[in-house]
PDB file of N, CA and C in Angstrom:
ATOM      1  N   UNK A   1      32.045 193.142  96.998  1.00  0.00           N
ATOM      2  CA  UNK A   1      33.225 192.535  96.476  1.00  0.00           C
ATOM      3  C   UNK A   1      33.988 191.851  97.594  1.00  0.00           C
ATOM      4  N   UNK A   2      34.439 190.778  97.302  1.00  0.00           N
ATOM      5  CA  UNK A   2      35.186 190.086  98.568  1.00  0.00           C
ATOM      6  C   UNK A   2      36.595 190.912  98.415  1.00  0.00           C
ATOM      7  N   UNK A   3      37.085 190.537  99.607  1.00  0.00           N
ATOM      8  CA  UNK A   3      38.564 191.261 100.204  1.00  0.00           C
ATOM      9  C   UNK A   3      39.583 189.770  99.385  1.00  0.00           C
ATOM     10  N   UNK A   4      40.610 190.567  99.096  1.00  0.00           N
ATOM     11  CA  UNK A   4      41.629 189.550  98.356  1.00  0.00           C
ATOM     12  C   UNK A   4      41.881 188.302  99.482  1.00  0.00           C
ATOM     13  N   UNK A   5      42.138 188.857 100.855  1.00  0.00           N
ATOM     14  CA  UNK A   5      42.178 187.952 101.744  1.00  0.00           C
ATOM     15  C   UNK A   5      41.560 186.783 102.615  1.00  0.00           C
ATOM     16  N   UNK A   6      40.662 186.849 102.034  1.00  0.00           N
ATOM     17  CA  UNK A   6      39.386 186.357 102.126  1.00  0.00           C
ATOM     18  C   UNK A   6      39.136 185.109 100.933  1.00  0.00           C
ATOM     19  N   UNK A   7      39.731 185.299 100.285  1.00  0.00           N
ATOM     20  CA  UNK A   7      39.418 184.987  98.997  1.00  0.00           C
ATOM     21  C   UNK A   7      39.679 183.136  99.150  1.00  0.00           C
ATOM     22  N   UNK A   8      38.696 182.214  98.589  1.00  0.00           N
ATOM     23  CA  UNK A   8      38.802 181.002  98.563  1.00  0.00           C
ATOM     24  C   UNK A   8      39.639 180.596  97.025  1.00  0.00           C
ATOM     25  N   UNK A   9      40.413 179.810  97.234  1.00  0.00           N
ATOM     26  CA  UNK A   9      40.642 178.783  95.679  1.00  0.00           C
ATOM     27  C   UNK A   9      39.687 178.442  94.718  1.00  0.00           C
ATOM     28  N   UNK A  10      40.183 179.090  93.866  1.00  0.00           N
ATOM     29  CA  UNK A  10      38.750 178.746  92.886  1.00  0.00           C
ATOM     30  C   UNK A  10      39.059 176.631  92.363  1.00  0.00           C
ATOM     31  N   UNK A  11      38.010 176.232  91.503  1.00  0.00           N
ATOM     32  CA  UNK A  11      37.853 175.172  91.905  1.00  0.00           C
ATOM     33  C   UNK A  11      39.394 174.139  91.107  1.00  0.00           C
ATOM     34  N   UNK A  12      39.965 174.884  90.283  1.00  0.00           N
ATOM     35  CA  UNK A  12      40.263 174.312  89.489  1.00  0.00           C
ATOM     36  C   UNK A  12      41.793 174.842  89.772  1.00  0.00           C
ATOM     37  N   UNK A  13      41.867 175.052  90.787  1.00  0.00           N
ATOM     38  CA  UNK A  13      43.884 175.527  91.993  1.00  0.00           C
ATOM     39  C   UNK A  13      43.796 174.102  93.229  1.00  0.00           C
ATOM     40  N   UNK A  14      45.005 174.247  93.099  1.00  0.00           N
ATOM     41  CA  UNK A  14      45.271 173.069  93.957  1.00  0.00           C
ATOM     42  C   UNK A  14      45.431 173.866  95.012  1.00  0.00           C
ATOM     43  N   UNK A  15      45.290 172.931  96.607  1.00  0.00           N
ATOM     44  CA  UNK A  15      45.413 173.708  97.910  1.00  0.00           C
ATOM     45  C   UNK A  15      46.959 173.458  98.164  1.00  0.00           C
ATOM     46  N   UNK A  16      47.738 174.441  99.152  1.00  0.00           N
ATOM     47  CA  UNK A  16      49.023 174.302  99.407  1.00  0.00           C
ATOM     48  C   UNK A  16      48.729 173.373  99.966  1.00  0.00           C
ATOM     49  N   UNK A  17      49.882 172.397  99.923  1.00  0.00           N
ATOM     50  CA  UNK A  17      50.486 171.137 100.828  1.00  0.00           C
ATOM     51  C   UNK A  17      51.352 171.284 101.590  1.00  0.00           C
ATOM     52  N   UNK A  18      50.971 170.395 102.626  1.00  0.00           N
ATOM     53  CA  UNK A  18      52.134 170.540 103.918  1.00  0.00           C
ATOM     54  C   UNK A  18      53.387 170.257 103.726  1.00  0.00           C
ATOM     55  N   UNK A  19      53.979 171.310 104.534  1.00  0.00           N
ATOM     56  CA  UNK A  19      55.481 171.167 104.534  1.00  0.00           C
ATOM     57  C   UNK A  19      56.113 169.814 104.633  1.00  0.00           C
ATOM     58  N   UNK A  20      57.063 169.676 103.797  1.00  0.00           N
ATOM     59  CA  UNK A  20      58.169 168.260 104.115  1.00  0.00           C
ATOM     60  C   UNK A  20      58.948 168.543 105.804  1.00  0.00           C
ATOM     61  N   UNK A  21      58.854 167.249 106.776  1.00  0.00           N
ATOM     62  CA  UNK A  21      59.442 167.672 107.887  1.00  0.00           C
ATOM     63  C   UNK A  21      61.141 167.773 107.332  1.00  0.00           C
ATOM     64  N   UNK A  22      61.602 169.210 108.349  1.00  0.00           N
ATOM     65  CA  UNK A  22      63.311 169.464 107.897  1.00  0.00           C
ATOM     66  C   UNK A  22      63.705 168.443 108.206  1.00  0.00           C
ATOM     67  N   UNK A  23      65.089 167.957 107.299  1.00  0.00           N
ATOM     68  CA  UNK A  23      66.041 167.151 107.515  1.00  0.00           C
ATOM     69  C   UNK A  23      66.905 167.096 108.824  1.00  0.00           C
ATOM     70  N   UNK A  24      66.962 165.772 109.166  1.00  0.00           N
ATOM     71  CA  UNK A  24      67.625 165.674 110.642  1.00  0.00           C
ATOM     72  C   UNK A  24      66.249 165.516 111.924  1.00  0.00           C
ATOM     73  N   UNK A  25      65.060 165.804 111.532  1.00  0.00           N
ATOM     74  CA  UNK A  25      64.125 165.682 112.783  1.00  0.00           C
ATOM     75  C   UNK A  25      63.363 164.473 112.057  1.00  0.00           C
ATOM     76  N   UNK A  26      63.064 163.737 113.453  1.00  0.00           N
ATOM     77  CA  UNK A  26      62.597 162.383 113.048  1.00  0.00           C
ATOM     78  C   UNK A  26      60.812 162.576 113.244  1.00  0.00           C
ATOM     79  N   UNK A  27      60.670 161.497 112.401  1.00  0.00           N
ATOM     80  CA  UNK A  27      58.834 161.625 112.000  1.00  0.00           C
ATOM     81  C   UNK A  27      58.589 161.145 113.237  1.00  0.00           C
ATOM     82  N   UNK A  28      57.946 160.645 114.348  1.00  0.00           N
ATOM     83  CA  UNK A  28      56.864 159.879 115.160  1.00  0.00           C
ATOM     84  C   UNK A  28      56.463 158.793 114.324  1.00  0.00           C
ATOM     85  N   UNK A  29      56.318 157.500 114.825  1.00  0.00           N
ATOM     86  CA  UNK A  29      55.728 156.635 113.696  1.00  0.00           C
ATOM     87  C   UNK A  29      54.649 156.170 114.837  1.00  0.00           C
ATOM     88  N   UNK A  30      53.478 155.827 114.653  1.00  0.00           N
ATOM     89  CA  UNK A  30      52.594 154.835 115.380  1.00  0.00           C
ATOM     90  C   UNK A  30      52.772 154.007 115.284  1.00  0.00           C
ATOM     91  N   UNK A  31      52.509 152.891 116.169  1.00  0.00           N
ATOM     92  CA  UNK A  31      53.538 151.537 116.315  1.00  0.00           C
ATOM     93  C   UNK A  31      51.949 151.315 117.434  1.00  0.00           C
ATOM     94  N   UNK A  32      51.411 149.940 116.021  1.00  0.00           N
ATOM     95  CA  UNK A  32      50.482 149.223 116.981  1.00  0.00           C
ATOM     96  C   UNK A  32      50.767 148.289 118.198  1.00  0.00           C
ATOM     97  N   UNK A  33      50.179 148.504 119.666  1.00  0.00           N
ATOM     98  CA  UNK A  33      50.565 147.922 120.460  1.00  0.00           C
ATOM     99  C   UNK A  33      50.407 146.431 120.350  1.00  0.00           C
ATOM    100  N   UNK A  34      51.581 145.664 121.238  1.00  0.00           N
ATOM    101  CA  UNK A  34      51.443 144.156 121.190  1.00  0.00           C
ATOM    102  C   UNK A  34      50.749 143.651 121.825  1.00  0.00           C
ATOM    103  N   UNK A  35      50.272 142.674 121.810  1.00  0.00           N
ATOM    104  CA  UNK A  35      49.660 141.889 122.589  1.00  0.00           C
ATOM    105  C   UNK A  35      50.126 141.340 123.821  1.00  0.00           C
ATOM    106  N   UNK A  36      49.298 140.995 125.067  1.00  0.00           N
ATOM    107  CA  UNK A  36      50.467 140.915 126.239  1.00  0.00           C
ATOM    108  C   UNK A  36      50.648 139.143 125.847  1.00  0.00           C
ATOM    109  N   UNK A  37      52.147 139.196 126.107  1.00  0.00           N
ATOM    110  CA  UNK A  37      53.002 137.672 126.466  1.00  0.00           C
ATOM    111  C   UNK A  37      52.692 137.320 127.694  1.00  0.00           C
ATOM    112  N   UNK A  38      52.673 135.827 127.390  1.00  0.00           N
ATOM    113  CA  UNK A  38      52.715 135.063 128.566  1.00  0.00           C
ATOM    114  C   UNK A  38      53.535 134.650 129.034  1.00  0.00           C
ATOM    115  N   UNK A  39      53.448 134.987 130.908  1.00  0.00           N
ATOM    116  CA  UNK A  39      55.011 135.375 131.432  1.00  0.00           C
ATOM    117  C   UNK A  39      55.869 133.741 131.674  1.00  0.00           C
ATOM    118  N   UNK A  40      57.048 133.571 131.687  1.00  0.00           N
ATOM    119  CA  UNK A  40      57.927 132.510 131.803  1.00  0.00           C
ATOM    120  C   UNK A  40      56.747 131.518 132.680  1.00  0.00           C
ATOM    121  N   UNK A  41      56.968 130.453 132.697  1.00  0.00           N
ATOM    122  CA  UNK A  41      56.470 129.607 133.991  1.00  0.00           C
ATOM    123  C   UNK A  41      57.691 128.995 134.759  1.00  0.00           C
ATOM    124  N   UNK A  42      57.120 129.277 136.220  1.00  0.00           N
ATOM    125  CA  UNK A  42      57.772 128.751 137.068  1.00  0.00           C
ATOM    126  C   UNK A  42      57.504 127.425 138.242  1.00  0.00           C
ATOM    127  N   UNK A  43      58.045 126.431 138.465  1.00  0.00           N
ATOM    128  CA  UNK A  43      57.712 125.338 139.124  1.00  0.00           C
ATOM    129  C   UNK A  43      57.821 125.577 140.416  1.00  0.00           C
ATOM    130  N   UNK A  44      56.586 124.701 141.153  1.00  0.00           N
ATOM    131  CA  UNK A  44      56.691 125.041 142.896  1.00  0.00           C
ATOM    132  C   UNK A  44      57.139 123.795 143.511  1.00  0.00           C
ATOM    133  N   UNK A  45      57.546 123.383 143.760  1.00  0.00           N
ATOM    134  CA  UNK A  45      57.956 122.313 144.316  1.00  0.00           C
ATOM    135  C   UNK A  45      58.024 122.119 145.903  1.00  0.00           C
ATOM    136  N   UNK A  46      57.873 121.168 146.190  1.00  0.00           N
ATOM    137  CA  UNK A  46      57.071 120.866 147.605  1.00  0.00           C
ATOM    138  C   UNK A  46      58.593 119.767 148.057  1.00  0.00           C
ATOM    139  N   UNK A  47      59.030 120.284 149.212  1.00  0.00           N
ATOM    140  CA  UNK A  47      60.189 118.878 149.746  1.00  0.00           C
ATOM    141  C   UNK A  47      59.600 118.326 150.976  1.00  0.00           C
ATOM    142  N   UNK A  48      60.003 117.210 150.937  1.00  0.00           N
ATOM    143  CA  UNK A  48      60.064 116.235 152.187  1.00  0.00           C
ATOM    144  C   UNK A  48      60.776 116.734 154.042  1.00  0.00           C
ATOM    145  N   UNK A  49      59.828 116.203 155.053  1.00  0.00           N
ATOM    146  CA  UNK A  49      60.477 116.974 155.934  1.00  0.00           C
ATOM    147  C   UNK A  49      60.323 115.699 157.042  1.00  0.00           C
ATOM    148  N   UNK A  50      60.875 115.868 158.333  1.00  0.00           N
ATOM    149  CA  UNK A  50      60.623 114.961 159.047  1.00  0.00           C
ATOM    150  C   UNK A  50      59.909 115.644 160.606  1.00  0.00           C
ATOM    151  N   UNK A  51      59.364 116.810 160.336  1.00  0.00           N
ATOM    152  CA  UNK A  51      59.225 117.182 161.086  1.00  0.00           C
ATOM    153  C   UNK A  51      57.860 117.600 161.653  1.00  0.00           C
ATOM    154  N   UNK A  52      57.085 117.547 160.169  1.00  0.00           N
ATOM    155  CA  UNK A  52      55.685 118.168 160.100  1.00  0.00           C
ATOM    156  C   UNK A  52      54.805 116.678 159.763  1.00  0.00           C
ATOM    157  N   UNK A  53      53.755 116.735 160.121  1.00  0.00           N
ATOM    158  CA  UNK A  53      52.716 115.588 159.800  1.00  0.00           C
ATOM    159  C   UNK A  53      52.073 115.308 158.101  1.00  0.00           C
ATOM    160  N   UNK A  54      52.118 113.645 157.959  1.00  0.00           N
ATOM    161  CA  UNK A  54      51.335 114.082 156.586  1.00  0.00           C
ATOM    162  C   UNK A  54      50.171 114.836 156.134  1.00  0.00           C
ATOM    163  N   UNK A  55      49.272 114.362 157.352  1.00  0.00           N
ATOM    164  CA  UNK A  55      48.042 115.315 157.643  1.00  0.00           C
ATOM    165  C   UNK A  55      48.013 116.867 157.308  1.00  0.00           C
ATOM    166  N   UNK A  56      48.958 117.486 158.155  1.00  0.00           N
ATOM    167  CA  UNK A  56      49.185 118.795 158.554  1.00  0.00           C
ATOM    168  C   UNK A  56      49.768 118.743 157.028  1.00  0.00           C
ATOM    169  N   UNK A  57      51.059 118.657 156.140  1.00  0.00           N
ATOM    170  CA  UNK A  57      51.311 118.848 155.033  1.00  0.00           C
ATOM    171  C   UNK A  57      50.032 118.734 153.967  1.00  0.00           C
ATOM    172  N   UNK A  58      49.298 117.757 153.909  1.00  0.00           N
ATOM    173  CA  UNK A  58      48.089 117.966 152.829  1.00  0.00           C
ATOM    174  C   UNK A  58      47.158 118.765 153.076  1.00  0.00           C
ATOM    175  N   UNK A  59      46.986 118.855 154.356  1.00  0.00           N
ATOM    176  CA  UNK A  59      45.662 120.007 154.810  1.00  0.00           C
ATOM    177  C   UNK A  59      46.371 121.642 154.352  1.00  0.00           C
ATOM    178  N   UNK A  60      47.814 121.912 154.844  1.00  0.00           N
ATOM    179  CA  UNK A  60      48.121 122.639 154.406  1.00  0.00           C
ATOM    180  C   UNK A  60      48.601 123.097 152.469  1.00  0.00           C
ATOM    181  N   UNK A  61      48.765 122.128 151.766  1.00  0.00           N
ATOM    182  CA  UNK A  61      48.435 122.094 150.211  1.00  0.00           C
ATOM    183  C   UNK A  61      47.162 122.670 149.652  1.00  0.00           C
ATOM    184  N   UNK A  62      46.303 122.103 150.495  1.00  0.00           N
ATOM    185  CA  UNK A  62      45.068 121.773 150.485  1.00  0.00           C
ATOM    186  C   UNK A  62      44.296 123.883 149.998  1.00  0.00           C
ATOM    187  N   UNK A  63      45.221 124.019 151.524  1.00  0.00           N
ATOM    188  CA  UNK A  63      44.519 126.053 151.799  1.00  0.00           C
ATOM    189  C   UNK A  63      44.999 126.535 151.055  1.00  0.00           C
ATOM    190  N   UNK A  64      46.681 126.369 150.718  1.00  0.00           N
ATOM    191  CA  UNK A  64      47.689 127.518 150.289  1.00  0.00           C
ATOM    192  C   UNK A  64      47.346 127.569 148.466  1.00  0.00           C
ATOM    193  N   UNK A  65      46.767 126.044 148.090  1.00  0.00           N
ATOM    194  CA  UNK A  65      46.952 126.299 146.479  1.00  0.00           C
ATOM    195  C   UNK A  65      45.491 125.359 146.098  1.00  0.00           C
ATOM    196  N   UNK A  66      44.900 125.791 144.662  1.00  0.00           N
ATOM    197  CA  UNK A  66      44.131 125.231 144.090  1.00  0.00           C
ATOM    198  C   UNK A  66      44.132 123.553 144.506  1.00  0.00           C
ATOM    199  N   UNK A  67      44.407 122.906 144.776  1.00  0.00           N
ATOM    200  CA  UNK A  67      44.951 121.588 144.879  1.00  0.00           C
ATOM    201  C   UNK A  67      43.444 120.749 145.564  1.00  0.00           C
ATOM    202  N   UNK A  68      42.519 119.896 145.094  1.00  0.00           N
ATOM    203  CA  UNK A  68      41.931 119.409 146.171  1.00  0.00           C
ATOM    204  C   UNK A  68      42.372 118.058 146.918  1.00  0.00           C
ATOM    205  N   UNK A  69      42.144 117.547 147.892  1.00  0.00           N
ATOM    206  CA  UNK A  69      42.463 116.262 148.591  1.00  0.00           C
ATOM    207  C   UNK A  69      42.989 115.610 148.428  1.00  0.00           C
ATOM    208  N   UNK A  70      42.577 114.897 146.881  1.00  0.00           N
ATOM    209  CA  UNK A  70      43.158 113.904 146.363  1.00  0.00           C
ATOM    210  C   UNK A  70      44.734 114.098 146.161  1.00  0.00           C
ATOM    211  N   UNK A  71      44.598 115.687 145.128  1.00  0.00           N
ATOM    212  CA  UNK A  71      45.798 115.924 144.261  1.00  0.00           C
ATOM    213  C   UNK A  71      46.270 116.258 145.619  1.00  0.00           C
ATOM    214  N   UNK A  72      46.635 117.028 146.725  1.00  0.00           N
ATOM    215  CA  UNK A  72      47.337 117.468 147.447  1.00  0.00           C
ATOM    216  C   UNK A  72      47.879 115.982 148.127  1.00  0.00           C
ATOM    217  N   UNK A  73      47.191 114.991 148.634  1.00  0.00           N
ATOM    218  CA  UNK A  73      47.573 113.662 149.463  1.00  0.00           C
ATOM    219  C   UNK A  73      48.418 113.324 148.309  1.00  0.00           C
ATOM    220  N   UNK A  74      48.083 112.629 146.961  1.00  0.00           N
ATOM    221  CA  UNK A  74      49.112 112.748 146.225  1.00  0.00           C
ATOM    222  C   UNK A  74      50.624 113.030 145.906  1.00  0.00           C
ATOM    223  N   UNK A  75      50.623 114.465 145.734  1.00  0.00           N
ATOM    224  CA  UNK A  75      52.138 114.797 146.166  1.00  0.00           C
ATOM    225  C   UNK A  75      52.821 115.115 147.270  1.00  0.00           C
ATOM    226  N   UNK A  76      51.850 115.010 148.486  1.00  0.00           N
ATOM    227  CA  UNK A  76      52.423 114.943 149.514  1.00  0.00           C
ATOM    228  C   UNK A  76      53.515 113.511 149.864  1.00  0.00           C
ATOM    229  N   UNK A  77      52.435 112.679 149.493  1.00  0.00           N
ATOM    230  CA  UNK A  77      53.194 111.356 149.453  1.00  0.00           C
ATOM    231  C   UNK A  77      54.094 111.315 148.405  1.00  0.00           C
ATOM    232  N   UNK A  78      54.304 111.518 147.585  1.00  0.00           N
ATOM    233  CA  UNK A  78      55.440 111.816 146.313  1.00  0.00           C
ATOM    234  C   UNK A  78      56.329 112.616 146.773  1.00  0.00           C
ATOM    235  N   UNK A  79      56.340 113.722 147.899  1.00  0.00           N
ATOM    236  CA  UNK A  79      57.236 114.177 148.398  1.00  0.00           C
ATOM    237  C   UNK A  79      58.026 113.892 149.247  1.00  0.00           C
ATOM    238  N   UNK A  80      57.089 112.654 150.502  1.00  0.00           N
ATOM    239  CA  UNK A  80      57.718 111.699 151.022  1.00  0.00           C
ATOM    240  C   UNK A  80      58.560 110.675 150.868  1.00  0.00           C
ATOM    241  N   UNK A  81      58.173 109.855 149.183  1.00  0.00           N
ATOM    242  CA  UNK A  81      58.459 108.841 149.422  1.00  0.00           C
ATOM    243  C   UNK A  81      60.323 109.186 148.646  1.00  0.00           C
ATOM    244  N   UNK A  82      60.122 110.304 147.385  1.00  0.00           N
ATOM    245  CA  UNK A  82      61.201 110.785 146.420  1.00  0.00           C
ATOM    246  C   UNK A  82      62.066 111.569 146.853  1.00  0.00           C
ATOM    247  N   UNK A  83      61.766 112.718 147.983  1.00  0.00           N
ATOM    248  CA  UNK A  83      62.432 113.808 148.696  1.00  0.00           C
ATOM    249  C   UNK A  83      61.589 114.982 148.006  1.00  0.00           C
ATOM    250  N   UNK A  84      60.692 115.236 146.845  1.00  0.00           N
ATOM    251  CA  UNK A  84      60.335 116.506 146.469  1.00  0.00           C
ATOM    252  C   UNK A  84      59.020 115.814 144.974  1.00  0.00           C
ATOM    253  N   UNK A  85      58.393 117.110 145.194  1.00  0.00           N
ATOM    254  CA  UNK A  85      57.067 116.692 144.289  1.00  0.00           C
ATOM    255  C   UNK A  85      56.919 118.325 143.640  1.00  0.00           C
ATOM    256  N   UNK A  86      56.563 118.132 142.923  1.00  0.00           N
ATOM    257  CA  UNK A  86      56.141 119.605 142.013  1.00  0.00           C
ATOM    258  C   UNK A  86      54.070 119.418 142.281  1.00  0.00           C
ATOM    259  N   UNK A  87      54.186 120.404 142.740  1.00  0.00           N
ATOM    260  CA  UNK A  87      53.043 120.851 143.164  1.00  0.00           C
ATOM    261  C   UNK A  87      52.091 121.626 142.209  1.00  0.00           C
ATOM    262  N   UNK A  88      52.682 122.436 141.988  1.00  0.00           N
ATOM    263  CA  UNK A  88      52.082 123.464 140.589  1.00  0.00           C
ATOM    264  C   UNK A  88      53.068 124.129 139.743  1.00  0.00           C
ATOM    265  N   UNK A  89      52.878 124.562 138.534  1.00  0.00           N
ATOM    266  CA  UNK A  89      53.704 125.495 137.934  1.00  0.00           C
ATOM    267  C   UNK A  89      52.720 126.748 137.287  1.00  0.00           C
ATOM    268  N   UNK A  90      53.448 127.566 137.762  1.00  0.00           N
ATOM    269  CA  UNK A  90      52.574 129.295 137.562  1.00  0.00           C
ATOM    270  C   UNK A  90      53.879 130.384 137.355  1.00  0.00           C
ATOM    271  N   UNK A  91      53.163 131.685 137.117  1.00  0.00           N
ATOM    272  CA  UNK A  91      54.194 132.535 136.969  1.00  0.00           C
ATOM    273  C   UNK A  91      55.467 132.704 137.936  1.00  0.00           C
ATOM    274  N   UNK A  92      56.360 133.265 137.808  1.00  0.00           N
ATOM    275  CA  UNK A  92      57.558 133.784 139.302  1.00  0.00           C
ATOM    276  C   UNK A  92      57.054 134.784 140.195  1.00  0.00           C
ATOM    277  N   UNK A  93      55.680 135.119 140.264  1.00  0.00           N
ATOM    278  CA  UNK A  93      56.011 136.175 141.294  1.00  0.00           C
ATOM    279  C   UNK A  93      54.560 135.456 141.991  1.00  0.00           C
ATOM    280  N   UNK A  94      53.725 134.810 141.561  1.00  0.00           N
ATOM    281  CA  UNK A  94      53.027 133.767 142.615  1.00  0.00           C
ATOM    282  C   UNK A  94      53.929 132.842 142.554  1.00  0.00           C
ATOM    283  N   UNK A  95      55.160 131.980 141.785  1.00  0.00           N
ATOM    284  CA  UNK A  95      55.614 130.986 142.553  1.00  0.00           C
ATOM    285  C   UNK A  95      56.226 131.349 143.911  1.00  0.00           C
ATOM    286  N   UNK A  96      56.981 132.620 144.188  1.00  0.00           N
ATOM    287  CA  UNK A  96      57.335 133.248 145.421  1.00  0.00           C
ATOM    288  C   UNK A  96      56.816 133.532 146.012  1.00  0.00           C
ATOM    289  N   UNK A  97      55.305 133.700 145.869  1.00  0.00           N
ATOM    290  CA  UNK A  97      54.081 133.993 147.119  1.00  0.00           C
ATOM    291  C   UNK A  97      54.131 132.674 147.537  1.00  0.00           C
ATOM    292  N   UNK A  98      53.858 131.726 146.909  1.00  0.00           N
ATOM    293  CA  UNK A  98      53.766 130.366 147.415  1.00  0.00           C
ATOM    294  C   UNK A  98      54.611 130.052 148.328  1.00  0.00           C
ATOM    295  N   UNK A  99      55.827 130.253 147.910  1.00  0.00           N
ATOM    296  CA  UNK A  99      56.897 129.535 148.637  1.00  0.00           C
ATOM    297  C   UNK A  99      57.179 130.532 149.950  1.00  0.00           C
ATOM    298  N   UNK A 100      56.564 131.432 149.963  1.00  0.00           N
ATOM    299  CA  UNK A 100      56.543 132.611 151.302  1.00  0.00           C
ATOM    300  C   UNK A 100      55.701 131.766 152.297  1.00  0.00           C
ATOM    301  N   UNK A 101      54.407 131.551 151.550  1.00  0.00           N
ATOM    302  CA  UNK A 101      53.583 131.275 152.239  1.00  0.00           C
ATOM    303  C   UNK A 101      53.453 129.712 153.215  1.00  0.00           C
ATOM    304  N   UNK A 102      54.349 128.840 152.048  1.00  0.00           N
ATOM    305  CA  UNK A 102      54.520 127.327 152.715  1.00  0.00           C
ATOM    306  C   UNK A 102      55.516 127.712 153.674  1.00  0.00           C
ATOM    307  N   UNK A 103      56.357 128.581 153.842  1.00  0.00           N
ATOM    308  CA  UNK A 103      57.570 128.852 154.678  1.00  0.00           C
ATOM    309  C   UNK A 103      56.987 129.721 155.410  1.00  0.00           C
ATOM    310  N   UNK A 104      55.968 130.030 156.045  1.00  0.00           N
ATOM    311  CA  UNK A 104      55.444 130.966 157.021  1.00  0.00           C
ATOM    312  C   UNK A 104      54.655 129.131 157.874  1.00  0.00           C
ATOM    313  N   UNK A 105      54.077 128.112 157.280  1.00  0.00           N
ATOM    314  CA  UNK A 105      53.868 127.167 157.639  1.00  0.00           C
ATOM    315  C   UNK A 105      54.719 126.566 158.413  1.00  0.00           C
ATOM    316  N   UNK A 106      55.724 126.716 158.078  1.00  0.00           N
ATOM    317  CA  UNK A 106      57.063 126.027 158.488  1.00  0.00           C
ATOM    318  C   UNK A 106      57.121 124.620 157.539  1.00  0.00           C
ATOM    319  N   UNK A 107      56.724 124.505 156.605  1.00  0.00           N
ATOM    320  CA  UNK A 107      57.372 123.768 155.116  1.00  0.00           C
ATOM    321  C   UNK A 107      58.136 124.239 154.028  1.00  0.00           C
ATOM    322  N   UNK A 108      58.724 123.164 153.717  1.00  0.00           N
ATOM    323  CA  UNK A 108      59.477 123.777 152.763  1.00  0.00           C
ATOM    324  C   UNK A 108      59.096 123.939 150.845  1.00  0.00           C
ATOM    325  N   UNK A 109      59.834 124.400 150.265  1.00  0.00           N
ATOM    326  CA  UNK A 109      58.638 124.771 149.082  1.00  0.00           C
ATOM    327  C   UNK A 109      59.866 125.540 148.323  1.00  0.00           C
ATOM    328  N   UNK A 110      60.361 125.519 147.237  1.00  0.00           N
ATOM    329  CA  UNK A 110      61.897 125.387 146.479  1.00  0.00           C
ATOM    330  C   UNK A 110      60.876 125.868 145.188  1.00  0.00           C
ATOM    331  N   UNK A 111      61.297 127.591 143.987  1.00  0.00           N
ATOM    332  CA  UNK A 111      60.871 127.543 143.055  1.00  0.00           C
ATOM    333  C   UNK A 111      62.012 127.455 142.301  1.00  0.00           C
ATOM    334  N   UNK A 112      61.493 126.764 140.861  1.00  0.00           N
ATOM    335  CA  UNK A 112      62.411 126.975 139.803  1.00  0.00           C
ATOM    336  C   UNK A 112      62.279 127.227 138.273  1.00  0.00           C
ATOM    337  N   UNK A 113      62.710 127.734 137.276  1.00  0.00           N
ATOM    338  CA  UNK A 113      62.167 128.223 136.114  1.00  0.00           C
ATOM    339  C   UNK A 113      61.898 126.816 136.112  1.00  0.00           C
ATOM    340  N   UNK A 114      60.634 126.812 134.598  1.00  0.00           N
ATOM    341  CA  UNK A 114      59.784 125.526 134.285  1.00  0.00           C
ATOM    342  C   UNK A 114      60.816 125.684 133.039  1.00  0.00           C
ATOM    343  N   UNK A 115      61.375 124.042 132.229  1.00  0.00           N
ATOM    344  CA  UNK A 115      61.858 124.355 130.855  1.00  0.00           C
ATOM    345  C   UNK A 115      60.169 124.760 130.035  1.00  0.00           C
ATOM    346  N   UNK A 116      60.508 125.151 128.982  1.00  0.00           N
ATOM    347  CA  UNK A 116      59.727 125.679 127.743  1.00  0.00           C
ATOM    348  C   UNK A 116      59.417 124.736 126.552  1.00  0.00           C
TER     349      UNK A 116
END
């Protein structure tokens, strides 16, 4: 004979259901994660100097950023002829590597939010 305690639901009893959570404690909800955003863009901008060579300015474009020959001689001379050339636009925390890095050159190199 089975023990009362032991004893399964016969087929035709419903199983207890879980408690309602008490009033005043909050449920947990799962909350599917977002997708990552793409961060602000920021402009690098390249200024005019009288101190450094055009040479030395494009060769240096040339190392510091994606830029090849052409595009770097380019705004080098656009930086000459206007006072400032936008060089690239990328996130804010490589536009500030950049501009570390043209200023370890001894050029100058100005970031600013990109409009949207």
């Amino acid at each position: 004979m089975a023990d009362e305690k032991t004893k399964t639901p016969a087929k035709n009893e419903e199983a207890p259901t879980p408690a309602a959570p008490k009033a005043g404690t909050a449920v947990k909800e799962r909350t599917k994660p977002r997708p990552p955003q793409m961060l602000p863009p920021w402009k690098v901008l390249l200024h005019n100097d009288d101190t450094n060579s055009m040479e030395f300015v494009v060769l240096t474009v040339m190392q510091l950023t994606p830029l090849k020959e052409q595009d770097a001689t380019t705004r080098t001379l656009e930086a000459h002829k206007s006072g400032v050339s936008l060089l690239l636009v990328t996130h804010k925390e490589r536009a500030e590597l950049y501009k570390d890095q043209f200023e370890s050159k001894g050029l100058t190199v100005t970031i600013e939010p990109a409009e949207q």
